[in-house]
PDB file of N, CA and C in Angstrom:
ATOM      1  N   UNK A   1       0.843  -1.164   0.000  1.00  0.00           N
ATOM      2  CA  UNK A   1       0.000   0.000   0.000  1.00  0.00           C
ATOM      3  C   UNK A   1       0.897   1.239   0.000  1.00  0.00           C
ATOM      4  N   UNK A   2       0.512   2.155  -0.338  1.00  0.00           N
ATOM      5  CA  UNK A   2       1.531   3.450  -0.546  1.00  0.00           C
ATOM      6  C   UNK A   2       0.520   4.791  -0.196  1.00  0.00           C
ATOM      7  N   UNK A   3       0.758   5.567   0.513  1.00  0.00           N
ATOM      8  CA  UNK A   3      -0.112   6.651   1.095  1.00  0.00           C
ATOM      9  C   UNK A   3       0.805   7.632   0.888  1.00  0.00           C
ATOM     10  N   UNK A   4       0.279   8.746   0.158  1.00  0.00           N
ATOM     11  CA  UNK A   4       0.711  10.016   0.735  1.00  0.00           C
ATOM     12  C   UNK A   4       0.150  11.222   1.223  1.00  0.00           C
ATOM     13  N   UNK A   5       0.611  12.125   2.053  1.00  0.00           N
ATOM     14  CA  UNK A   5      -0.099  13.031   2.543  1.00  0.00           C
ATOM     15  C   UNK A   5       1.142  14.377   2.395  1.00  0.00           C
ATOM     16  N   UNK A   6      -0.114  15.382   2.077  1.00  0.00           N
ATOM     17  CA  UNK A   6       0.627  16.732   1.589  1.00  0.00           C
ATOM     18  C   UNK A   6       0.797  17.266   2.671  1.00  0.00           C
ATOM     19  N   UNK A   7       1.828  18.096   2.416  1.00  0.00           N
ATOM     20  CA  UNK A   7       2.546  18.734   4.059  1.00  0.00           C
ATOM     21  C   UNK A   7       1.654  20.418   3.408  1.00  0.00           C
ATOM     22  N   UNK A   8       0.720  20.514   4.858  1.00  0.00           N
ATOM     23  CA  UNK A   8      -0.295  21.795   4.473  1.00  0.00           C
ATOM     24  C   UNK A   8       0.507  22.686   5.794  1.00  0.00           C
ATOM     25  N   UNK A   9       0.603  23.935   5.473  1.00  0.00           N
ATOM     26  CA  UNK A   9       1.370  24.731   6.165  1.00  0.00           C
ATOM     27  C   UNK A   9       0.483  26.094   5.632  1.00  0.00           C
ATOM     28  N   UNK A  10      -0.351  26.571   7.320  1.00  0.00           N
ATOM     29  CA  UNK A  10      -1.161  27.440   7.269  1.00  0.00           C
ATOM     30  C   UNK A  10      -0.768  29.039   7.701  1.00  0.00           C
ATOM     31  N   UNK A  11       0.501  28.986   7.485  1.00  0.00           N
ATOM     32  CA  UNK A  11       1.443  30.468   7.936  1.00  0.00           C
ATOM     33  C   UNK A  11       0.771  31.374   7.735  1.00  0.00           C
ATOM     34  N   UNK A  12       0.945  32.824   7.877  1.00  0.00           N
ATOM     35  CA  UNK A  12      -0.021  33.609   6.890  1.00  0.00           C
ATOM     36  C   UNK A  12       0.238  34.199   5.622  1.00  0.00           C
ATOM     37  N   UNK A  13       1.655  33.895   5.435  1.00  0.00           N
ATOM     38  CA  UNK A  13       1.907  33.744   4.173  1.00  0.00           C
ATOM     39  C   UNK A  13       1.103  33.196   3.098  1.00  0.00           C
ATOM     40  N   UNK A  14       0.810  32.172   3.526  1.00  0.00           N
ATOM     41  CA  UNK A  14      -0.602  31.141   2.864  1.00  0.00           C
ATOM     42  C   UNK A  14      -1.451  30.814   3.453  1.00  0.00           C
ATOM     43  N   UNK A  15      -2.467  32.066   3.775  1.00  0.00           N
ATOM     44  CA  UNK A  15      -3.866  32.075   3.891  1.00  0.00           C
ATOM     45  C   UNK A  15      -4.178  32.797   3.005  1.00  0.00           C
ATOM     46  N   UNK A  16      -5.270  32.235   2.202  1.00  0.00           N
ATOM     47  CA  UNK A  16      -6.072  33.166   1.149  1.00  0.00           C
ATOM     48  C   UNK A  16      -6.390  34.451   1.926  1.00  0.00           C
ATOM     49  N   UNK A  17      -6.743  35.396   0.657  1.00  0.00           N
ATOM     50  CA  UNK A  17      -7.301  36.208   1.302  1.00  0.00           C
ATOM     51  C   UNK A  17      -8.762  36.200   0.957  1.00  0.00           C
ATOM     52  N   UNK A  18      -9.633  36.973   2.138  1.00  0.00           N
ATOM     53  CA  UNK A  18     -10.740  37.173   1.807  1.00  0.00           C
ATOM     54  C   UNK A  18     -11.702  38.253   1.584  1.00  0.00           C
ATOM     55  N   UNK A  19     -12.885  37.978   1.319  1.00  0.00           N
ATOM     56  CA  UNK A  19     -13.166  39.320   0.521  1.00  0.00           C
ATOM     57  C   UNK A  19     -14.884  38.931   1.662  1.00  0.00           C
ATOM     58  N   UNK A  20     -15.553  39.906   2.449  1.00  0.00           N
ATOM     59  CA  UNK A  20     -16.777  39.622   2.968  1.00  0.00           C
ATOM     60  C   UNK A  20     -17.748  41.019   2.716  1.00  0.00           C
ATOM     61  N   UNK A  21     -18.676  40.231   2.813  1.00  0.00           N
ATOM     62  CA  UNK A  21     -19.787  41.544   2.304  1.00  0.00           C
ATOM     63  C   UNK A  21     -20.860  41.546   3.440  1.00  0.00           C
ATOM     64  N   UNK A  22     -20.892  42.493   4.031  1.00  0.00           N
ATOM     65  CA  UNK A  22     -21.562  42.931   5.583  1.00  0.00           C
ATOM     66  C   UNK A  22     -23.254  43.197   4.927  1.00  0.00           C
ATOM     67  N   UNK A  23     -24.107  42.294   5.512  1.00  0.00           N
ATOM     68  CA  UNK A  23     -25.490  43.220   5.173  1.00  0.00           C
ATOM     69  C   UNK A  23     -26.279  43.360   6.678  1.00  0.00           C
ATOM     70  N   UNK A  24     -26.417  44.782   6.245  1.00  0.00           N
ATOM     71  CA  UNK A  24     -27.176  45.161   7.724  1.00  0.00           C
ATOM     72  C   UNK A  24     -28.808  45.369   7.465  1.00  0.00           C
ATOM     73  N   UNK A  25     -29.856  45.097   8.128  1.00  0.00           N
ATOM     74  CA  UNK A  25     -30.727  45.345   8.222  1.00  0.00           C
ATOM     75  C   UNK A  25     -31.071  46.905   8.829  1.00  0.00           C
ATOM     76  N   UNK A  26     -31.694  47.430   8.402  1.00  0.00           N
ATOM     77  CA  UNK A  26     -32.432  48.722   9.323  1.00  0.00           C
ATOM     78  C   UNK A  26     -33.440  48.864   9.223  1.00  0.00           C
ATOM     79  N   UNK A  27     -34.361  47.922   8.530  1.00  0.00           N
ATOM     80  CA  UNK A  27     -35.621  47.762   8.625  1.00  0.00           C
ATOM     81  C   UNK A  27     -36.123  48.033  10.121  1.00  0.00           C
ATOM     82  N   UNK A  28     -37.486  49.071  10.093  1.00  0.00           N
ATOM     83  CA  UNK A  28     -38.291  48.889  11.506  1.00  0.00           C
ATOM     84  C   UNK A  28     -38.389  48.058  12.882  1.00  0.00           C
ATOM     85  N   UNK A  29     -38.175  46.631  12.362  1.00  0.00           N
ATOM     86  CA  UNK A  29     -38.103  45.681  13.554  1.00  0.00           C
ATOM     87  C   UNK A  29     -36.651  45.392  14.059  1.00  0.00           C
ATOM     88  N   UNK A  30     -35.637  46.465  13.495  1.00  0.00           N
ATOM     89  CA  UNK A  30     -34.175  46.402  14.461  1.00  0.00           C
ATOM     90  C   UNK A  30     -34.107  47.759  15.126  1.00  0.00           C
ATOM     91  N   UNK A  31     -35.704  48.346  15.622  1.00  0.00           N
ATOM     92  CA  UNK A  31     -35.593  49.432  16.278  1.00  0.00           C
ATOM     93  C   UNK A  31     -34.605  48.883  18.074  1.00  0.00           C
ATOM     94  N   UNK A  32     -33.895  49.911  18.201  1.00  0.00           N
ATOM     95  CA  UNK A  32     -33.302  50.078  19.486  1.00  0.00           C
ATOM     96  C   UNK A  32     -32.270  49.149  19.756  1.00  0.00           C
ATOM     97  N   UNK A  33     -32.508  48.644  20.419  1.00  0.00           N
ATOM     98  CA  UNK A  33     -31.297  47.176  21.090  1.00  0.00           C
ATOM     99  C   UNK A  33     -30.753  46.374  19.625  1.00  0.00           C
ATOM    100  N   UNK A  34     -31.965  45.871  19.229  1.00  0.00           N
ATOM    101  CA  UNK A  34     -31.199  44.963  17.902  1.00  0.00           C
ATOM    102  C   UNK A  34     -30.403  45.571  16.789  1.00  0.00           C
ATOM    103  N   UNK A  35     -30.366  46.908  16.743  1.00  0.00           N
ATOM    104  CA  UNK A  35     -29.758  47.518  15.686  1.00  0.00           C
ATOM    105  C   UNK A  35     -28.025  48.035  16.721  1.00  0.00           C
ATOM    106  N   UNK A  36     -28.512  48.442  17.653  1.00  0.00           N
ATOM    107  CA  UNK A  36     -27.364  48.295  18.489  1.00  0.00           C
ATOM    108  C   UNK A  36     -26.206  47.183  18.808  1.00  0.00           C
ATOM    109  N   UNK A  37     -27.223  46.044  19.004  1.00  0.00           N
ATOM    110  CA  UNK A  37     -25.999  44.454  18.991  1.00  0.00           C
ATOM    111  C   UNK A  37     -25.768  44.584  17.423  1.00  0.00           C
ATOM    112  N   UNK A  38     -26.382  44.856  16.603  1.00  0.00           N
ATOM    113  CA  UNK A  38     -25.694  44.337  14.871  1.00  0.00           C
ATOM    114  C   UNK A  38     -25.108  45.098  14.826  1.00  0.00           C
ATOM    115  N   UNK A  39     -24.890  46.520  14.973  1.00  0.00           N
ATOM    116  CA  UNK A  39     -23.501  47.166  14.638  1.00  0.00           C
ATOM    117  C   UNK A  39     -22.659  46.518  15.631  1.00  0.00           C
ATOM    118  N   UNK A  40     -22.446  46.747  16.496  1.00  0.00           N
ATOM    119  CA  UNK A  40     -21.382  46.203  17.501  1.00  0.00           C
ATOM    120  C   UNK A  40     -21.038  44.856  16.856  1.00  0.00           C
ATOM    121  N   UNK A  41     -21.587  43.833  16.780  1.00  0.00           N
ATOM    122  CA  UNK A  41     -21.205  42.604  16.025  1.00  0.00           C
ATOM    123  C   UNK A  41     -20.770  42.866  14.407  1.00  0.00           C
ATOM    124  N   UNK A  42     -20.982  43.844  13.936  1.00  0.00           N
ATOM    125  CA  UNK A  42     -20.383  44.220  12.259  1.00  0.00           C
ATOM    126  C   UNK A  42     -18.939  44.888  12.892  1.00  0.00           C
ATOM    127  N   UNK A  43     -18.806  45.820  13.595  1.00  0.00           N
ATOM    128  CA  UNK A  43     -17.768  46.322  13.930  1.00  0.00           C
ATOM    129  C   UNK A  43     -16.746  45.227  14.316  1.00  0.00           C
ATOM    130  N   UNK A  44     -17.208  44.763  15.139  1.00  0.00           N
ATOM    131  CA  UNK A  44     -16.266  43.009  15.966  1.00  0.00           C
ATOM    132  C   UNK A  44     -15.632  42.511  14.398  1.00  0.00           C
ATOM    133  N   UNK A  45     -16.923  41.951  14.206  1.00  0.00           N
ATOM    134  CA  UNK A  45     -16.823  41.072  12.438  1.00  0.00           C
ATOM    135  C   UNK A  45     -14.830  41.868  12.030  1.00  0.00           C
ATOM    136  N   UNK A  46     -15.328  43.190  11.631  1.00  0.00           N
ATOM    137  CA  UNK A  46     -14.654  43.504  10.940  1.00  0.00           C
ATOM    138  C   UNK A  46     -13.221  43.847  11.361  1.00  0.00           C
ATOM    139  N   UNK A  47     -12.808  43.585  12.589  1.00  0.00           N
ATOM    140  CA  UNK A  47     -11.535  43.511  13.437  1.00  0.00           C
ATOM    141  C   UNK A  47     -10.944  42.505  12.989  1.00  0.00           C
ATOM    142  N   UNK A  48     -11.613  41.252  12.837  1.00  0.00           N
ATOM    143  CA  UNK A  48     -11.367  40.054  12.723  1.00  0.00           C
ATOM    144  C   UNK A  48     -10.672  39.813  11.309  1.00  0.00           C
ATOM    145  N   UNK A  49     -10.469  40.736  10.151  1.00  0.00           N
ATOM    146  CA  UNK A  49     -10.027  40.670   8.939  1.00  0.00           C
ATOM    147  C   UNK A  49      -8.890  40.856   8.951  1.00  0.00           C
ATOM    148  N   UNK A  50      -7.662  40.024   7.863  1.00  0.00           N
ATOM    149  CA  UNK A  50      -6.478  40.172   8.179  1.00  0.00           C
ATOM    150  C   UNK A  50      -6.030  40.752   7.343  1.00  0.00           C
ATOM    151  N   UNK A  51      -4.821  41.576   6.935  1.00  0.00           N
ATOM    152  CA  UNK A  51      -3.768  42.354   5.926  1.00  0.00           C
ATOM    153  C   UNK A  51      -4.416  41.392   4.681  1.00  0.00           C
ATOM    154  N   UNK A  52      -4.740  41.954   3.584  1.00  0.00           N
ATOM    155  CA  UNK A  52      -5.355  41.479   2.507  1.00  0.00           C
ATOM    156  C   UNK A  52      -6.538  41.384   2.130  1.00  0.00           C
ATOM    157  N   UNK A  53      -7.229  40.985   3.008  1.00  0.00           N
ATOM    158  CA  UNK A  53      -8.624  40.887   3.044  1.00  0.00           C
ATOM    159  C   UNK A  53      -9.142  42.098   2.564  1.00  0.00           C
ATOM    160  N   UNK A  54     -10.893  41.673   1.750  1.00  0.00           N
ATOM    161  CA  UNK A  54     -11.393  43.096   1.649  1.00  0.00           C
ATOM    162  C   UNK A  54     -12.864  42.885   1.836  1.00  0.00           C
ATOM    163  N   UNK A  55     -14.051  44.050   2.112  1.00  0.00           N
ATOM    164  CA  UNK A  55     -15.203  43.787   2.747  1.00  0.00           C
ATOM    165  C   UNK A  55     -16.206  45.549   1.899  1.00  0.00           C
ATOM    166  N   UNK A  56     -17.388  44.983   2.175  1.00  0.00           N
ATOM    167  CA  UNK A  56     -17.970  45.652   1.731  1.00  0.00           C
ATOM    168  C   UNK A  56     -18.777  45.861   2.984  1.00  0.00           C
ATOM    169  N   UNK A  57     -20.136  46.777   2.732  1.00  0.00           N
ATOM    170  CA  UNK A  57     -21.028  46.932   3.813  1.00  0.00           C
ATOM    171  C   UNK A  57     -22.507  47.597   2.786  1.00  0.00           C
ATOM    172  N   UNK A  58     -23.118  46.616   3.230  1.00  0.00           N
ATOM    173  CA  UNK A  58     -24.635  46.916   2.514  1.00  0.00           C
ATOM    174  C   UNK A  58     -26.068  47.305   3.560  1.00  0.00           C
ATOM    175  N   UNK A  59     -26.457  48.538   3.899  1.00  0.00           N
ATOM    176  CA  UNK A  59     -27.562  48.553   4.442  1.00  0.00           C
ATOM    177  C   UNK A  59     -29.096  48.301   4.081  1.00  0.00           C
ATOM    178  N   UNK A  60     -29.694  47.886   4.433  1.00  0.00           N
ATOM    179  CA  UNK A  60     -31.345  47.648   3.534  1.00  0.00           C
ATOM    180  C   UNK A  60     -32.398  47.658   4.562  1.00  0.00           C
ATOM    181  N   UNK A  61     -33.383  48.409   4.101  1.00  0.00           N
ATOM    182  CA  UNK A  61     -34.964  48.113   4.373  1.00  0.00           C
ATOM    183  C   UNK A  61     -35.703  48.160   3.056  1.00  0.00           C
ATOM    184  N   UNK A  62     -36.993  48.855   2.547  1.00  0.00           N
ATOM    185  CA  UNK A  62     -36.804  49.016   1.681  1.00  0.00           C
ATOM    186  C   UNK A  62     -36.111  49.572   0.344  1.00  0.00           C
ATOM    187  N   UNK A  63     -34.992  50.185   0.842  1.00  0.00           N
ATOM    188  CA  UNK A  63     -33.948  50.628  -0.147  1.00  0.00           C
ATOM    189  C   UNK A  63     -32.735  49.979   0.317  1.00  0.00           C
ATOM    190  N   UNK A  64     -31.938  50.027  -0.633  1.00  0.00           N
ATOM    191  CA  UNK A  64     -30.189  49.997   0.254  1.00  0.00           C
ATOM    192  C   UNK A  64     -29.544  51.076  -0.007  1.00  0.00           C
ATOM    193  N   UNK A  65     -28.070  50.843   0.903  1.00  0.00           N
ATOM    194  CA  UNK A  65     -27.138  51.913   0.728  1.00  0.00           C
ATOM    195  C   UNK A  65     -26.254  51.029   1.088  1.00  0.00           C
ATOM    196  N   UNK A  66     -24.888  51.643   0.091  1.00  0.00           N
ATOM    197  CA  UNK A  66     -23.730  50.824   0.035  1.00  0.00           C
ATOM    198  C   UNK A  66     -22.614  51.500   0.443  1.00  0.00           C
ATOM    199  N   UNK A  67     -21.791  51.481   1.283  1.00  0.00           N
ATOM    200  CA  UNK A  67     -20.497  52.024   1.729  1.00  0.00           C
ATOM    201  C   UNK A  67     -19.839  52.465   0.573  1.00  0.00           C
ATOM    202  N   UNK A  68     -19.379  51.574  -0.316  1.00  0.00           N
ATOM    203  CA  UNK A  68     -18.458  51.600  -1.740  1.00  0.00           C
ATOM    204  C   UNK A  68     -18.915  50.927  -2.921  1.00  0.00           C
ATOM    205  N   UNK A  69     -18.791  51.102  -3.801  1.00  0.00           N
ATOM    206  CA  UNK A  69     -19.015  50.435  -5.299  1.00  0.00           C
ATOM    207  C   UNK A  69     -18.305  49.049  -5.221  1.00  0.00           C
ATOM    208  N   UNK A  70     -17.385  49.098  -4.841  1.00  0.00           N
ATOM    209  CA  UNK A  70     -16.016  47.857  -4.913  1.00  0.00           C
ATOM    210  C   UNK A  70     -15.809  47.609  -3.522  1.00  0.00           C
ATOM    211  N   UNK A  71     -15.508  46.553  -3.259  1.00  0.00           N
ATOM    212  CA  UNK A  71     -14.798  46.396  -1.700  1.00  0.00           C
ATOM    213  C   UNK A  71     -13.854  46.901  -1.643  1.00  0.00           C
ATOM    214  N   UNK A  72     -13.691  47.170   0.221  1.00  0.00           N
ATOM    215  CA  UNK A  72     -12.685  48.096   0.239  1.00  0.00           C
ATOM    216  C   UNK A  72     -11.404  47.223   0.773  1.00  0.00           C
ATOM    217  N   UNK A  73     -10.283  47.474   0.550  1.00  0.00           N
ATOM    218  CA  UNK A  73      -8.840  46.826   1.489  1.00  0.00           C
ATOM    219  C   UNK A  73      -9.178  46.963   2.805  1.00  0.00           C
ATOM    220  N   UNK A  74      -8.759  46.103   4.024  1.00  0.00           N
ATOM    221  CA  UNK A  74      -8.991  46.253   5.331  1.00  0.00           C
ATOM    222  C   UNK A  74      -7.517  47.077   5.192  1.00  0.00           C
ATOM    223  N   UNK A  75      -7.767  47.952   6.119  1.00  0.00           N
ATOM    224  CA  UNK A  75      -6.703  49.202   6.279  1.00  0.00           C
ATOM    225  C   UNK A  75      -7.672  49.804   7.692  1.00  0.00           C
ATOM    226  N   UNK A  76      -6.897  51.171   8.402  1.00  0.00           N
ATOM    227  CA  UNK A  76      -7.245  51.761   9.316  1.00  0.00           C
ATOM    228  C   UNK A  76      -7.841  52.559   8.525  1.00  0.00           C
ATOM    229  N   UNK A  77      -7.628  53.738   7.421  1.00  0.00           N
ATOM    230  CA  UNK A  77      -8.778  54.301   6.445  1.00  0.00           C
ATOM    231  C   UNK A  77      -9.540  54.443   6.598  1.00  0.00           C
ATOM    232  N   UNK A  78      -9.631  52.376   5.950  1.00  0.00           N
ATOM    233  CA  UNK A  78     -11.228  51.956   5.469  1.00  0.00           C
ATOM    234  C   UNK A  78     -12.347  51.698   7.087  1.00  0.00           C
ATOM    235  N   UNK A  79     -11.513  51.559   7.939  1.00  0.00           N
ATOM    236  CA  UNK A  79     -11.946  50.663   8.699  1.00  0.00           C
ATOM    237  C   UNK A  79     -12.843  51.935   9.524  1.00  0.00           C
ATOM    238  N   UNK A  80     -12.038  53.191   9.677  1.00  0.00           N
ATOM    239  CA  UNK A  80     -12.765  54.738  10.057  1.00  0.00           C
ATOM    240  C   UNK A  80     -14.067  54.289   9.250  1.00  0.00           C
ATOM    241  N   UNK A  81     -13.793  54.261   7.533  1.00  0.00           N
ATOM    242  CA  UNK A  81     -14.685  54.682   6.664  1.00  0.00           C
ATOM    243  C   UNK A  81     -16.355  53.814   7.273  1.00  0.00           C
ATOM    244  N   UNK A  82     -15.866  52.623   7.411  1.00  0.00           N
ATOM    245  CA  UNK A  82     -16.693  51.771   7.375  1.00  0.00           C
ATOM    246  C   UNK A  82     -17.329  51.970   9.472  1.00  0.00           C
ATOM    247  N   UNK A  83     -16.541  52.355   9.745  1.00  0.00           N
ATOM    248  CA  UNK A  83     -16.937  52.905  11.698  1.00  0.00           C
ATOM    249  C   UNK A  83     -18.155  53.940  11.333  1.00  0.00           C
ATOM    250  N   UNK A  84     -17.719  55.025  10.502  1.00  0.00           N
ATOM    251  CA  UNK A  84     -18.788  56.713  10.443  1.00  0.00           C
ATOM    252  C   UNK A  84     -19.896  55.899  10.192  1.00  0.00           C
ATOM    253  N   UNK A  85     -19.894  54.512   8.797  1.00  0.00           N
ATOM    254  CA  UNK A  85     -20.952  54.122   8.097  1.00  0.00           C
ATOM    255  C   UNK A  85     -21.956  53.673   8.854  1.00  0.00           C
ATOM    256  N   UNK A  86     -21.838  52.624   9.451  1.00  0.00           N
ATOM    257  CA  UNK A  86     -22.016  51.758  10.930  1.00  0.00           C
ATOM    258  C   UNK A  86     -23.061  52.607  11.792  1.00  0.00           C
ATOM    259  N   UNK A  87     -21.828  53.726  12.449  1.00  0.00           N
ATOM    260  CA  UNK A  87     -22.621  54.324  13.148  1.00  0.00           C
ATOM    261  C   UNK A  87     -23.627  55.255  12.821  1.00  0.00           C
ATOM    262  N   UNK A  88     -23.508  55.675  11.534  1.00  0.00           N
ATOM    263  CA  UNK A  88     -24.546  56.600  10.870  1.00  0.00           C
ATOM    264  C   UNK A  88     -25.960  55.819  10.149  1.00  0.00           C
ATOM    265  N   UNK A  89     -25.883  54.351  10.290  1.00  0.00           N
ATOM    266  CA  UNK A  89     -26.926  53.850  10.469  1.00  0.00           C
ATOM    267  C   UNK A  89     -28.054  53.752  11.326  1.00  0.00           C
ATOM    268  N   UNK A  90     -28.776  54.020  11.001  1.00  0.00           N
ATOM    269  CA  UNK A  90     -30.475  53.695  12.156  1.00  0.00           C
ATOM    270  C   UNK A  90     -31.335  53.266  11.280  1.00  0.00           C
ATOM    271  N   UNK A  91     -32.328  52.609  12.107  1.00  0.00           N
ATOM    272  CA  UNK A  91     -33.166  52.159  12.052  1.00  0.00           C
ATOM    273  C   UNK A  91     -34.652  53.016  11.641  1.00  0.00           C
ATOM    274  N   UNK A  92     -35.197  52.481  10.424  1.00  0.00           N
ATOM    275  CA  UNK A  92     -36.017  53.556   9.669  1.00  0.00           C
ATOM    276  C   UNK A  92     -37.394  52.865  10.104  1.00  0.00           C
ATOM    277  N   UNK A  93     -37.844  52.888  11.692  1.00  0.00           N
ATOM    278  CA  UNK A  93     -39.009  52.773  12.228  1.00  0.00           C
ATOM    279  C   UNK A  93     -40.057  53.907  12.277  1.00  0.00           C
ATOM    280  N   UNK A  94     -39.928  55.147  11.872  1.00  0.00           N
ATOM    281  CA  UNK A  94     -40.826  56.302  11.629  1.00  0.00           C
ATOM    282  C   UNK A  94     -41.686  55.907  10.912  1.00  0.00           C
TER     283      UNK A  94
END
């Protein structure tokens, strides 16, 4: 019998990179608290991205709004860019 097994070496040299696309709700029923834990958990999310990686951010109720056309590079920048976005979200319960 003859087996072989590939020597996998997960450095970060060789980790793909990745690319994630954030969708937030602001529909009416994430009035108050729930729109509060989803940013805080999008913000978290997006700590978690490493040198390479890139991410978008999509808001929706009945319309959307998009941070950028293209994803952006995780950078400190983007990461402001995508903080103002976040927090300049609410919830369109009126």
């Amino acid at each position: 019998m003859f087996h072989l097994t590939p020597k996998i070496d997960y450095g970060p040299e060789k980790m793909l990179k990745r690319e994630m696309i954030f969708v937030l709700d602001r529909s009416g029923s994430m009035c108050g608290e729930p729109m509060e834990q989803a940013q805080k958990a999008l913000k978290a999310c997006l700590r978690t991205l490493r040198c390479g990686d890139s991410f978008g951010i999509i808001n929706f109720d009945d319309q959307i709004e998009i941070l950028s056309k293209s994803s952006l590079e995780i950078n400190n920048e983007n990461l402001i860019k995508a903080d103002n976005f976040v927090n300049a979200t609410t919830d369109n319960s009126i």
